[in-house]
Every structure is written in structure tokens, then in C-alpha cells.
PDB file of N, CA and C in Angstrom:
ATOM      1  N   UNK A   1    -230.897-109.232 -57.048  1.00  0.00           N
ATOM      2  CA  UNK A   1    -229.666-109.666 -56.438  1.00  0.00           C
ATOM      3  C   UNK A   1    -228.595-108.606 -56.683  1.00  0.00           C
ATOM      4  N   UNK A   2    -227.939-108.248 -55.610  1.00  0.00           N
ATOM      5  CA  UNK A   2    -226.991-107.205 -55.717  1.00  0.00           C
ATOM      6  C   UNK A   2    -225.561-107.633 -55.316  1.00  0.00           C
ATOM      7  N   UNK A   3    -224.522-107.192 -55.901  1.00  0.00           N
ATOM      8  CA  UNK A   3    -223.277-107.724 -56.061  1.00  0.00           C
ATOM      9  C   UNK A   3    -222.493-107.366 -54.467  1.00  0.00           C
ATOM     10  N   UNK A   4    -221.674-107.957 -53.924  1.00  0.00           N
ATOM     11  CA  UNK A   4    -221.236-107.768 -52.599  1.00  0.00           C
ATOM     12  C   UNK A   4    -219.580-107.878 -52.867  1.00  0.00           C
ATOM     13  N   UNK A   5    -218.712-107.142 -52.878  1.00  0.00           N
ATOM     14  CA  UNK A   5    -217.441-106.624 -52.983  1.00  0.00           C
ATOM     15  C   UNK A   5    -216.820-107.131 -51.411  1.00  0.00           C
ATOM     16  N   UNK A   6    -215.479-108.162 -51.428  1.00  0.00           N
ATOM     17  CA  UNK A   6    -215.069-107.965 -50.029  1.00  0.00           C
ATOM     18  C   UNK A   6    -214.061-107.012 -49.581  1.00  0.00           C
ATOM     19  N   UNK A   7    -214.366-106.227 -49.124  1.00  0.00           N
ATOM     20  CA  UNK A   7    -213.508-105.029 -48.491  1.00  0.00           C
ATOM     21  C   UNK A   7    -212.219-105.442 -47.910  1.00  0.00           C
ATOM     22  N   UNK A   8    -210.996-105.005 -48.212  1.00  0.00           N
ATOM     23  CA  UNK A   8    -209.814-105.244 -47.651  1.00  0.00           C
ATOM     24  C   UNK A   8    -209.055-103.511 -47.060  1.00  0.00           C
ATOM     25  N   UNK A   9    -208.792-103.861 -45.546  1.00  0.00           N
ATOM     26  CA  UNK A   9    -208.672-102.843 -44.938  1.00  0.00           C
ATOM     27  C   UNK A   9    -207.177-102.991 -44.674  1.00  0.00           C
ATOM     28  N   UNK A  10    -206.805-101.969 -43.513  1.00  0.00           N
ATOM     29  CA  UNK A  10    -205.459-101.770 -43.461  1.00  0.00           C
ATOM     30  C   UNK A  10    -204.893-102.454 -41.988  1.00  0.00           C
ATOM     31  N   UNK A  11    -205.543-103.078 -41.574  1.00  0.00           N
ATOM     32  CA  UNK A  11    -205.690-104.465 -40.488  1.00  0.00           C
ATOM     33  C   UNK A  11    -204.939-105.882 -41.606  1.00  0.00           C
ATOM     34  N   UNK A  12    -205.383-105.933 -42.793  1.00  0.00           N
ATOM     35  CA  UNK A  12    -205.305-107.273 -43.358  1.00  0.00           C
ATOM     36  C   UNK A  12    -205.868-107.656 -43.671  1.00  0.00           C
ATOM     37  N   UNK A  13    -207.529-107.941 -43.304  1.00  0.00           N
ATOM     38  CA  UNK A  13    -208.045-108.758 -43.381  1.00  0.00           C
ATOM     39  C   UNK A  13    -209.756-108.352 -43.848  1.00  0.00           C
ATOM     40  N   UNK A  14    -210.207-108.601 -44.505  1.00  0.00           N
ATOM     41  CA  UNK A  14    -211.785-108.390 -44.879  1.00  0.00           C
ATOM     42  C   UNK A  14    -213.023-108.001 -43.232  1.00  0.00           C
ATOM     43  N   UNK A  15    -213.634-106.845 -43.660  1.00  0.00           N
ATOM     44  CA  UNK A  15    -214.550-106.709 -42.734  1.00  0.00           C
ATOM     45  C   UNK A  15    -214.350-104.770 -42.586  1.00  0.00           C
ATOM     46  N   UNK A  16    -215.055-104.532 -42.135  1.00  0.00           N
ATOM     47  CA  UNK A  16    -215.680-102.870 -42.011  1.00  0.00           C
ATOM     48  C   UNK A  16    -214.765-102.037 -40.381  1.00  0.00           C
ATOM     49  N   UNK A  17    -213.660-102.969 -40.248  1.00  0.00           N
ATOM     50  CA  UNK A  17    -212.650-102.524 -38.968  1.00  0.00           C
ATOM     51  C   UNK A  17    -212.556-101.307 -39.472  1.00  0.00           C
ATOM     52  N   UNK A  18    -212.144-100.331 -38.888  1.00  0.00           N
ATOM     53  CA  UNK A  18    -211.419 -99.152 -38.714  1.00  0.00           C
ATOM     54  C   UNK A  18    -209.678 -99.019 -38.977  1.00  0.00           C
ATOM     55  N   UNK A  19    -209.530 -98.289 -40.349  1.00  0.00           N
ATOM     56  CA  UNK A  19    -207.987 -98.596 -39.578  1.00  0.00           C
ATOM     57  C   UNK A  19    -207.112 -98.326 -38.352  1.00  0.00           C
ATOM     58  N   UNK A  20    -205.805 -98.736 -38.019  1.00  0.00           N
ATOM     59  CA  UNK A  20    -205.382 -98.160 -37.168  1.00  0.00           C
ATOM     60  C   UNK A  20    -204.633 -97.094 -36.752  1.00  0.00           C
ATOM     61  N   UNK A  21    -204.873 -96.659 -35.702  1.00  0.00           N
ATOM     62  CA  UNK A  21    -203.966 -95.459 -35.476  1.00  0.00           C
ATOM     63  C   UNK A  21    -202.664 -95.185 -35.959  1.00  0.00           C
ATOM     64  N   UNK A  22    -202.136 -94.145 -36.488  1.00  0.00           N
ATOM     65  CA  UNK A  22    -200.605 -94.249 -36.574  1.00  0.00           C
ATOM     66  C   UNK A  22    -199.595 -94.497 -35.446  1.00  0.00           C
ATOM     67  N   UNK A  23    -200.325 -94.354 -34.145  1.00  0.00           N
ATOM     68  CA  UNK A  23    -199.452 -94.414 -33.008  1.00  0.00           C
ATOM     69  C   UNK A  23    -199.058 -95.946 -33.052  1.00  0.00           C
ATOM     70  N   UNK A  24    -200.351 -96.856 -32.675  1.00  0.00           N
ATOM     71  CA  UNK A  24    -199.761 -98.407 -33.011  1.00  0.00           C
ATOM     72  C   UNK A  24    -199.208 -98.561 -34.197  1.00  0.00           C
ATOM     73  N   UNK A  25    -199.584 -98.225 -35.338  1.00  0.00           N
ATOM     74  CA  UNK A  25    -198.664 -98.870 -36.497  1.00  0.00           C
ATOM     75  C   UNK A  25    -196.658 -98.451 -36.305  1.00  0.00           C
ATOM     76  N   UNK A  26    -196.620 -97.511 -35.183  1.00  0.00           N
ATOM     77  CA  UNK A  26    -195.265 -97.192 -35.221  1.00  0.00           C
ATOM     78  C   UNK A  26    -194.616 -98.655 -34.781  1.00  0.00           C
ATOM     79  N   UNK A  27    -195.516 -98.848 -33.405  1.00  0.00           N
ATOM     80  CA  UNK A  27    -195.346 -99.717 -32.547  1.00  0.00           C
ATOM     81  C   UNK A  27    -195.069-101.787 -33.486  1.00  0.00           C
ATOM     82  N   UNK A  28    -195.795-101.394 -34.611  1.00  0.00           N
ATOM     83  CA  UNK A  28    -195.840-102.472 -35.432  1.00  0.00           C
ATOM     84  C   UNK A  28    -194.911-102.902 -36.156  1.00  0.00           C
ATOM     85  N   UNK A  29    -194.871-101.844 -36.650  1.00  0.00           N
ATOM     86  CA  UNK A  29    -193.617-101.621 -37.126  1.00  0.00           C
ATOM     87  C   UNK A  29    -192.430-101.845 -37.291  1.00  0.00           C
ATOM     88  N   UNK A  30    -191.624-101.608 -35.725  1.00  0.00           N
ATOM     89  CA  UNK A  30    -190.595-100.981 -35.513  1.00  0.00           C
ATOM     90  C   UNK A  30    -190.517-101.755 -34.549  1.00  0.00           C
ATOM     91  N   UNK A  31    -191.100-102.740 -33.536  1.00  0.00           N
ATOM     92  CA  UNK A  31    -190.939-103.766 -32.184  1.00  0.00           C
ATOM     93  C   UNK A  31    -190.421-104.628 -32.434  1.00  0.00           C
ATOM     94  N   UNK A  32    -190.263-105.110 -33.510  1.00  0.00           N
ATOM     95  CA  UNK A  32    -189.819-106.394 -33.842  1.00  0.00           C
ATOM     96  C   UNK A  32    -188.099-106.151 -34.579  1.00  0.00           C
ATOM     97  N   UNK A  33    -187.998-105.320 -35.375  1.00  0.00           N
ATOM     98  CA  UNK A  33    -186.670-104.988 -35.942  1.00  0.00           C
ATOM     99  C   UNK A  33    -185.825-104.476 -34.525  1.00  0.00           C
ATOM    100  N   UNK A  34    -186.671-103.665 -34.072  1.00  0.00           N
ATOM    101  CA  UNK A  34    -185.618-103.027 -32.676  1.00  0.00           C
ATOM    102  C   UNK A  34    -185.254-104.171 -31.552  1.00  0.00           C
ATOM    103  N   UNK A  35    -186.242-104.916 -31.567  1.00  0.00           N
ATOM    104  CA  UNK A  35    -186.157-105.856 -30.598  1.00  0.00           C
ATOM    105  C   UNK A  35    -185.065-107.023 -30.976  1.00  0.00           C
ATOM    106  N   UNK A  36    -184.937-107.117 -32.393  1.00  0.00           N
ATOM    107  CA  UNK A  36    -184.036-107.970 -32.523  1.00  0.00           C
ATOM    108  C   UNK A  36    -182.470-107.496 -32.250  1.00  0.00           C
ATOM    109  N   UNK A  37    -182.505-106.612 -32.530  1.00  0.00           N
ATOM    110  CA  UNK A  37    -181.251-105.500 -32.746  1.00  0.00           C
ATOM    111  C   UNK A  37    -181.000-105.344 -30.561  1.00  0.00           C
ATOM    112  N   UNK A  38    -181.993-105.580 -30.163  1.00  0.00           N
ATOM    113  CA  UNK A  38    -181.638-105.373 -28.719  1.00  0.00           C
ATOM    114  C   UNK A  38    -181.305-106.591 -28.447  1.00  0.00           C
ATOM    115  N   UNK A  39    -181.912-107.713 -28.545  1.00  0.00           N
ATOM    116  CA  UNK A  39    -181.465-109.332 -28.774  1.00  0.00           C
ATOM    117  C   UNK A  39    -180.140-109.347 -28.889  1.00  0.00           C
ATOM    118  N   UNK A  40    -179.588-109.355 -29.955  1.00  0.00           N
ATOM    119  CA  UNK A  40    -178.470-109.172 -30.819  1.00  0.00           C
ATOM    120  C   UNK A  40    -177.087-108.674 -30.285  1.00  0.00           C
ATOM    121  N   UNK A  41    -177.250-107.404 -29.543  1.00  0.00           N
ATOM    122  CA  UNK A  41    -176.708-106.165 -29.098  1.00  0.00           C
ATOM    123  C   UNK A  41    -176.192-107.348 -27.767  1.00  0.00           C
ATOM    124  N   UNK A  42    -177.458-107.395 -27.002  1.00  0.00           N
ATOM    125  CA  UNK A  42    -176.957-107.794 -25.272  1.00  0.00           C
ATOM    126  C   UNK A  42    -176.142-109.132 -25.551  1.00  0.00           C
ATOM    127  N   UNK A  43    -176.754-110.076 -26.432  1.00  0.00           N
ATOM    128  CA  UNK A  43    -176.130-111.519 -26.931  1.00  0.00           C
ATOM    129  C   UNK A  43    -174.575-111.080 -27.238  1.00  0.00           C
ATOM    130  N   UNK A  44    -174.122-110.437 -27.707  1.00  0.00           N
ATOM    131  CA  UNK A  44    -172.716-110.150 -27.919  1.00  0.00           C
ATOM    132  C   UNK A  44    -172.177-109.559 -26.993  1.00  0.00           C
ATOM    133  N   UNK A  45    -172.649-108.843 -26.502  1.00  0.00           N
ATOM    134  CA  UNK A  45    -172.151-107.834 -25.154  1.00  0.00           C
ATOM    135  C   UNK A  45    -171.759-109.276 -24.095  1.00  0.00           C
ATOM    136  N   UNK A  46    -172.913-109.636 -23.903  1.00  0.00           N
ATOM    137  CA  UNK A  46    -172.435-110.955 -22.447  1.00  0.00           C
ATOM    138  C   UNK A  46    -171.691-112.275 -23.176  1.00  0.00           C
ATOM    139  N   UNK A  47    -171.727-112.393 -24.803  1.00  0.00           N
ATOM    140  CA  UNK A  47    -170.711-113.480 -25.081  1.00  0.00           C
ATOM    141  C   UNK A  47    -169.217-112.941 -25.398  1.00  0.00           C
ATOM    142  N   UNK A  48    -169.147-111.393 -25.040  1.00  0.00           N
ATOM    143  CA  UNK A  48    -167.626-111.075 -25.038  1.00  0.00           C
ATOM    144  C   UNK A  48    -166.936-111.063 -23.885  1.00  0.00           C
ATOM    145  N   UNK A  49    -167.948-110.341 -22.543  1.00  0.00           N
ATOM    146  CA  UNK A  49    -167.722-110.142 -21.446  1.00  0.00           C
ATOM    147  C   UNK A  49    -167.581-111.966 -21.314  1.00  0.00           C
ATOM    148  N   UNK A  50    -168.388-112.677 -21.410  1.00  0.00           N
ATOM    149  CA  UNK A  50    -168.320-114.638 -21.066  1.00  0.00           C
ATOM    150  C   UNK A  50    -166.645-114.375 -21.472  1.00  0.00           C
ATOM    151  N   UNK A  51    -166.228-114.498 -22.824  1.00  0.00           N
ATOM    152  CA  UNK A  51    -164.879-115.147 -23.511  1.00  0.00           C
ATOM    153  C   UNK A  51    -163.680-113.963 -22.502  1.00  0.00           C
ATOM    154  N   UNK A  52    -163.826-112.459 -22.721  1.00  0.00           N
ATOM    155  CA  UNK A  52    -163.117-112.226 -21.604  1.00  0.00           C
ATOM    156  C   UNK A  52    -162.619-112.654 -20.405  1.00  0.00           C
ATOM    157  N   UNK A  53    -163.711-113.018 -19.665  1.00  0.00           N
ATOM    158  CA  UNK A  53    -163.376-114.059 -18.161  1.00  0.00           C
ATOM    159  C   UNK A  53    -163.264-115.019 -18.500  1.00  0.00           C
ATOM    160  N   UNK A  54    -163.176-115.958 -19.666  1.00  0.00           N
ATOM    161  CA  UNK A  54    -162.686-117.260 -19.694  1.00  0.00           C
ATOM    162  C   UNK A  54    -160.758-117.081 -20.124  1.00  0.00           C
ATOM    163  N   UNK A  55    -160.843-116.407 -20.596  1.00  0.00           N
ATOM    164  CA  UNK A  55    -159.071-115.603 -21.248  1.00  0.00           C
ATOM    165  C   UNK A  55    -158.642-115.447 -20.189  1.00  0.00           C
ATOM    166  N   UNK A  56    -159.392-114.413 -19.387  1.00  0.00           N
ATOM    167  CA  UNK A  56    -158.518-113.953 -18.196  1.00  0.00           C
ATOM    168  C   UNK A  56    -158.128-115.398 -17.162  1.00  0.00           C
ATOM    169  N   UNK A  57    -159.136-115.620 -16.685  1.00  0.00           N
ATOM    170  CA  UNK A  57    -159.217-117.253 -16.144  1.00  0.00           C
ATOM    171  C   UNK A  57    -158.098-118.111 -16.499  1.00  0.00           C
ATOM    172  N   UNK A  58    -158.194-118.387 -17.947  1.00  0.00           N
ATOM    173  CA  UNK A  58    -156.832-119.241 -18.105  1.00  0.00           C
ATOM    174  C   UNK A  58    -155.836-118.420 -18.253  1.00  0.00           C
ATOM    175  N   UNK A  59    -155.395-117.609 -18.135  1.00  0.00           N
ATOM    176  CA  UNK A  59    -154.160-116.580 -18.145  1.00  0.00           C
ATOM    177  C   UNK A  59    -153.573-116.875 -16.859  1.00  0.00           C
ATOM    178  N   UNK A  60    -154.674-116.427 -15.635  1.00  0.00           N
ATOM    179  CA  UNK A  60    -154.170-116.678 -14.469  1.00  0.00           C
ATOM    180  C   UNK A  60    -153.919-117.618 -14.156  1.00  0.00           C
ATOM    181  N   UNK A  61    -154.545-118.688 -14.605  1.00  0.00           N
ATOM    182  CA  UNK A  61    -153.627-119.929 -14.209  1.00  0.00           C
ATOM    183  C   UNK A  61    -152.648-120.420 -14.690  1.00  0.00           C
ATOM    184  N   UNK A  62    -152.326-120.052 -15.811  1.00  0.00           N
ATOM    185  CA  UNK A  62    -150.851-120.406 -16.418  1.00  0.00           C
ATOM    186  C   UNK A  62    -150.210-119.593 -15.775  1.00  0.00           C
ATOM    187  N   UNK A  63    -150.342-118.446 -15.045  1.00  0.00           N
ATOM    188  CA  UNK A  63    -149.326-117.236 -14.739  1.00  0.00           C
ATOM    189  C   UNK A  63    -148.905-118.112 -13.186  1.00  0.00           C
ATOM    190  N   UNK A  64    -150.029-118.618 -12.880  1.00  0.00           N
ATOM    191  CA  UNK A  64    -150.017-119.601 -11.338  1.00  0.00           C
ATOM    192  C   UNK A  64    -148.870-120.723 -11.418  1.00  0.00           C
ATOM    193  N   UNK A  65    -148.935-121.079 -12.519  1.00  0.00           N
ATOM    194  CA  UNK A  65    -148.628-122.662 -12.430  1.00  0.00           C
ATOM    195  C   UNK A  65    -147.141-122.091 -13.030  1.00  0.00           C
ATOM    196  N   UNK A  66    -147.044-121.540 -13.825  1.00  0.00           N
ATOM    197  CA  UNK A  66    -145.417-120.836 -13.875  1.00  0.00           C
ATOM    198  C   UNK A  66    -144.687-120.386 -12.975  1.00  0.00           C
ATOM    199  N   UNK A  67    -145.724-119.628 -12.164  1.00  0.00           N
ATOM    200  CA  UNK A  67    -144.872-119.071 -11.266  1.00  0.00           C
ATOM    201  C   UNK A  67    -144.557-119.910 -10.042  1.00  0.00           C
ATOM    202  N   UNK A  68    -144.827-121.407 -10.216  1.00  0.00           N
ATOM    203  CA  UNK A  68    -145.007-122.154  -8.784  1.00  0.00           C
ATOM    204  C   UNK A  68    -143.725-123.216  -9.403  1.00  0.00           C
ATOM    205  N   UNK A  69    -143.323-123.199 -11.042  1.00  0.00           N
ATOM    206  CA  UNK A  69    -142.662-124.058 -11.505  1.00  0.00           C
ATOM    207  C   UNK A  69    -141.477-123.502 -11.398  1.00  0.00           C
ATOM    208  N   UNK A  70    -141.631-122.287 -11.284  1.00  0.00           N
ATOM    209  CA  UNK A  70    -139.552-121.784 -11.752  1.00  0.00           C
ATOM    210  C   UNK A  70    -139.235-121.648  -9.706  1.00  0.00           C
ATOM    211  N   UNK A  71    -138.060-121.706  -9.820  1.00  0.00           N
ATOM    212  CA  UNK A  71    -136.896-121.622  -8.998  1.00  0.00           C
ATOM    213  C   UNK A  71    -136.869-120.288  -8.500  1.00  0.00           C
ATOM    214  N   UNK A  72    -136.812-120.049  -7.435  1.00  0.00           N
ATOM    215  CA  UNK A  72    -136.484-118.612  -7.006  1.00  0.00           C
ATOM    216  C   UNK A  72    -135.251-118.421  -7.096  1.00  0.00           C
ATOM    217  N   UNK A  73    -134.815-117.077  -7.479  1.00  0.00           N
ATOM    218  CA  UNK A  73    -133.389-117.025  -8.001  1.00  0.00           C
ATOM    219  C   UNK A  73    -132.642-116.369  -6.784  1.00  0.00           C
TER     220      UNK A  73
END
């Protein structure tokens, strides 16, 4: 009877895989941090541009409704 060792590779997980390329491990890497950071990035970009046109929006209508309330002089 001969002793059997389980091999742990650079996949994770037990078995005689190959590791992987460095090209995917960049991809492993780095997709998920960047991706959040692009998430993140556009989410603020369109919830400033949103609150901008809601500011501007009510601006103009107070500027409306003032200007329909006063008296021409």
C-alpha cells in the first residue's frame, strides 16, 4: 500500500490541472476591483447629473412662479 498525497494547485482546488496562464490570472484579478470602481464611477456621475436637473428644475420654477407674482413696474 502506497501513500497518496492530495495535490493542491494554483486553480484551488485538488487534481493534476495545469496552472493558469498569467494572461487570465490578470484578468482574475483585476475584473472585479475595476469593475466595481466602473460601477461606482458611472453611479455617481448619473446621480449628480439626476440631482443637477432636479435643482435646475426647481429653480426654474420658482424663477416662473416669481416672475408671474410681481407687478410689472
Amino acid at each position: 500500500m502506497h501513500q497518496t498525497y492530495a495535490r493542491w494547485d494554483a486553480n484551488g482546488g485538488a487534481g493534476g490541472r495545469a496552472p493558469p496562464s498569467p494572461h487570465t490570472m490578470i484578468y482574475r484579478r483585476w475584473a472585479r476591483p475595476v469593475g466595481r470602481m466602473l460601477a461606482v464611477c458611472m453611479g455617481s456621475y448619473y446621480a449628480l447629473c439626476f440631482g443637477w436637473e432636479w435643482l435646475e428644475r426647481s429653480e426654474r420654477a420658482q424663477a416662473a412662479s416669481g416672475a408671474a407674482a410681481r407687478p410689472a413696474a
